[in-house]
Protein backbone atom coordinates (compact mmCIF):
# COMPACT_ATOMS: atom_id res chain seq x y z
CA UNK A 1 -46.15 33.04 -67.67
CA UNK A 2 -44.86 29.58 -66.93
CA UNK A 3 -42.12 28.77 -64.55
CA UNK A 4 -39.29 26.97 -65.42
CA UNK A 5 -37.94 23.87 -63.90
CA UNK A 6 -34.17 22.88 -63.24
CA UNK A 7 -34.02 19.51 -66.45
CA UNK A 8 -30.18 19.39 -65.14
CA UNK A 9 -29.20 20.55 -68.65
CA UNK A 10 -27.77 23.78 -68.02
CA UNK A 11 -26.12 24.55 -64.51
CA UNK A 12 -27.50 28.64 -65.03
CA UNK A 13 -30.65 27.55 -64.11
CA UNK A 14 -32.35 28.47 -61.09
CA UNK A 15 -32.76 26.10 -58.28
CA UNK A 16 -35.28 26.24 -55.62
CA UNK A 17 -33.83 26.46 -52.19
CA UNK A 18 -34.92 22.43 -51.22
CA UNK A 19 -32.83 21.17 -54.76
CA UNK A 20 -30.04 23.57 -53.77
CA UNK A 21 -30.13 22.40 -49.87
CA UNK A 22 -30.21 19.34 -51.49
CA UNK A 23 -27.35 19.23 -54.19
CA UNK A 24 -24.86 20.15 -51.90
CA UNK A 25 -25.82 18.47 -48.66
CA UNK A 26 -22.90 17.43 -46.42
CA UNK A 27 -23.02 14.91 -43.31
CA UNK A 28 -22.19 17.41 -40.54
CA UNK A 29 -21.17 14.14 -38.50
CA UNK A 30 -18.40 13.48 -40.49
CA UNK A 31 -14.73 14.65 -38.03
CA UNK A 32 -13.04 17.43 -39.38
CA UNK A 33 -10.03 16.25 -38.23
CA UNK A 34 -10.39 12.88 -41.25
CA UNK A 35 -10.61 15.42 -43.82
CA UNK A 36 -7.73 16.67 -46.02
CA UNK A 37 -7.17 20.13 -45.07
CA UNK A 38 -7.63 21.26 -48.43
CA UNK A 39 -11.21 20.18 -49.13
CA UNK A 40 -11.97 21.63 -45.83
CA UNK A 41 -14.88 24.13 -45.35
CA UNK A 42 -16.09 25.54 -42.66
CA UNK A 43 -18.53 28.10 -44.69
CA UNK A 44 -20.97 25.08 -44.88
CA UNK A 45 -24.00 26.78 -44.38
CA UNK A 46 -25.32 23.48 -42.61
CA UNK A 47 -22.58 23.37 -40.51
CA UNK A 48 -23.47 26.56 -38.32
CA UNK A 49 -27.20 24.98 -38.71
CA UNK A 50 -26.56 22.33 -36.85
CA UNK A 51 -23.69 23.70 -34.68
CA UNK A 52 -21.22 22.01 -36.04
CA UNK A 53 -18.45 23.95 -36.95
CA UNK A 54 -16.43 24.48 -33.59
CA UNK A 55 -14.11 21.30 -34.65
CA UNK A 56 -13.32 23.13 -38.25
CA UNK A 57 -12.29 26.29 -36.85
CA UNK A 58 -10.80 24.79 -34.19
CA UNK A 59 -8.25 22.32 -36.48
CA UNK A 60 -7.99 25.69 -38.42
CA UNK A 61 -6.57 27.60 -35.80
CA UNK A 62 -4.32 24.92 -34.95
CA UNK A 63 -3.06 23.65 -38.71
CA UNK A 64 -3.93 26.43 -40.87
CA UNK A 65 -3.96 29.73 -38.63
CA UNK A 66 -4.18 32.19 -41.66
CA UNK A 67 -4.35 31.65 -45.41
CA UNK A 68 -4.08 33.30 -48.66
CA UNK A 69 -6.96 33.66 -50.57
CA UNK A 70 -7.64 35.78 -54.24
CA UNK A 71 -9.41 38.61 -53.13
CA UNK A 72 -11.84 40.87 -55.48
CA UNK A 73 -9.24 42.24 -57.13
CA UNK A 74 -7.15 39.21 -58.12
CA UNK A 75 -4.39 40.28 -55.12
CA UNK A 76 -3.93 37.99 -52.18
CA UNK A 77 -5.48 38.57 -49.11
CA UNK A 78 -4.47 37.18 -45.70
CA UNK A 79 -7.43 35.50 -44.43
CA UNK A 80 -7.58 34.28 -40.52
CA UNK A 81 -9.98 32.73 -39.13
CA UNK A 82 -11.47 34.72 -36.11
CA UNK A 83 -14.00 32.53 -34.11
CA UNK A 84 -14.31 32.03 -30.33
CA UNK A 85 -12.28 29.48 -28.63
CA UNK A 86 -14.66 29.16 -25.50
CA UNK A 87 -18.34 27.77 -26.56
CA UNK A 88 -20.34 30.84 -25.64
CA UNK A 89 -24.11 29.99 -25.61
């Protein structure tokens, strides 16, 4: 059985974990706070990798304390985000 390879033709196609790592890197250096608030993401999974993510969360909790999100079902749901103000390590 032969394996087959991402040819960038159809975006259902599997990618291995490097070309998916790699197709949606980020620069974690980049200041949250030069960002529009709307393209913001602090779900970057290479954010919390490199323990970067304080500075979303924390111009989150000061701009955007809660917001509404389509949940499962279509219905809005309240979403706040609930991280640590003090660094714990």
């Amino acid at each position: 059985m032969s394996e087959s390879r991402n040819t960038g033709n159809n975006e259902n196609e599997r990618l291995s974990n490097r070309e998916a790592r790699d197709k949606w890197a980020i620069d974690v250096n980049i200041d949250p706070w030069s960002l529009d608030l709307e393209t913001l993401d602090p779900s970057h999974p290479s954010l919390f990798e490199h323990d970067k993510f304080w500075a979303y969360f924390e111009r989150l909790r000061q701009e955007d304390p809660g917001a509404l999100h389509a949940g499962l079902d279509g219905w809005p749901v309240l979403v706040s985000y609930q991280v640590p103000r003090h660094h714990v390590r």
